[in-house]
Protein backbone atom coordinates (compact mmCIF):
# COMPACT_ATOMS: atom_id res chain seq x y z
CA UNK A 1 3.16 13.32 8.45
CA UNK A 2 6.30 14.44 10.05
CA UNK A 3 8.25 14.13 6.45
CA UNK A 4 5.66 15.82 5.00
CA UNK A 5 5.61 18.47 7.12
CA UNK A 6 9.51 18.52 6.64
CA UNK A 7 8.92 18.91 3.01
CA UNK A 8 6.99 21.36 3.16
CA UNK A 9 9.31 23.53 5.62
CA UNK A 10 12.57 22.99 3.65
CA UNK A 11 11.00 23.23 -0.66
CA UNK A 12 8.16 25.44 0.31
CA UNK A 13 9.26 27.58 3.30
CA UNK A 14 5.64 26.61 4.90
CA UNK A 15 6.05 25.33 8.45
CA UNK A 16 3.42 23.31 9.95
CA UNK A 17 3.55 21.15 12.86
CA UNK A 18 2.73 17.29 11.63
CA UNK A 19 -0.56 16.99 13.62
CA UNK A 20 -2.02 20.11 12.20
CA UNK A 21 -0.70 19.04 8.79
CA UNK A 22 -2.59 16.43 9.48
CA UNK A 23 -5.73 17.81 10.58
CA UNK A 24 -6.08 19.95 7.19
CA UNK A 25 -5.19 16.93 5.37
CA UNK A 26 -7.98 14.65 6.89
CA UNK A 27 -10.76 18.05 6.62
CA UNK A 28 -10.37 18.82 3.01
CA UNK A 29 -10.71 15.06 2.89
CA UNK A 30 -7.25 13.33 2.50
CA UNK A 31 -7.33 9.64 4.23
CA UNK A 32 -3.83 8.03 4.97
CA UNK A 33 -3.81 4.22 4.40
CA UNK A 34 -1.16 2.03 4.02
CA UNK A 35 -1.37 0.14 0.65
CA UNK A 36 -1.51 -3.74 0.53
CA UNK A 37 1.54 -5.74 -1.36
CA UNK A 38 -1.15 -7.89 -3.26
CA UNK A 39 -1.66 -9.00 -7.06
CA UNK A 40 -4.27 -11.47 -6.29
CA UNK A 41 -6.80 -8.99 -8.17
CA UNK A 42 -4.27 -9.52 -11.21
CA UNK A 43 -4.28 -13.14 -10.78
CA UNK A 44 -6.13 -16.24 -13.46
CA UNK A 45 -7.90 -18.46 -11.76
CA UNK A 46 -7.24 -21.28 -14.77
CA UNK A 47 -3.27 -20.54 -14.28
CA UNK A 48 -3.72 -20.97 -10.47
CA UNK A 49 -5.37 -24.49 -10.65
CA UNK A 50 -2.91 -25.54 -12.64
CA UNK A 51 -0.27 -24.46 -10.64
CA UNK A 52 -2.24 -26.42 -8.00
CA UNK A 53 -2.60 -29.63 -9.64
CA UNK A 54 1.10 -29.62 -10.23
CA UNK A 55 1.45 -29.04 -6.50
CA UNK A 56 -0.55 -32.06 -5.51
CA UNK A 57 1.18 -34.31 -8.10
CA UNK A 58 4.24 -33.38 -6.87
CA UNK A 59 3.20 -34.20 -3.09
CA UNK A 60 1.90 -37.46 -4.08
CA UNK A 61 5.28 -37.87 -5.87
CA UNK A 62 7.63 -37.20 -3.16
């Protein structure tokens, strides 16, 4: 919050300290998460099995 809150001070000329920011944010319903670095949701299952047989041949290769 404290870049936020900087933000906000320097573009808007509205200073708040970050954990009040914070507390409006999170009252009118605002939730902070921290997204996940995943494309498993994006991901075919057929092209995955494949990818996993060539795996396995490759380990029974080597």
């Amino acid at each position: 919050m404290p870049a936020l809150a900087e933000w906000l001070r320097r573009e808007r000329g509205v200073g708040l300290h970050p954990s009040w920011l914070s507390v409006l944010l999170h009252r009118d319903g605002f939730r902070r998460k921290r997204t996940r670095d995943s494309v498993r949701h994006q991901a075919d299952p057929a092209l995955q099995a494949a990818a996993q047989a060539r795996l396995e041949g490759l380990r029974l290769c080597g």
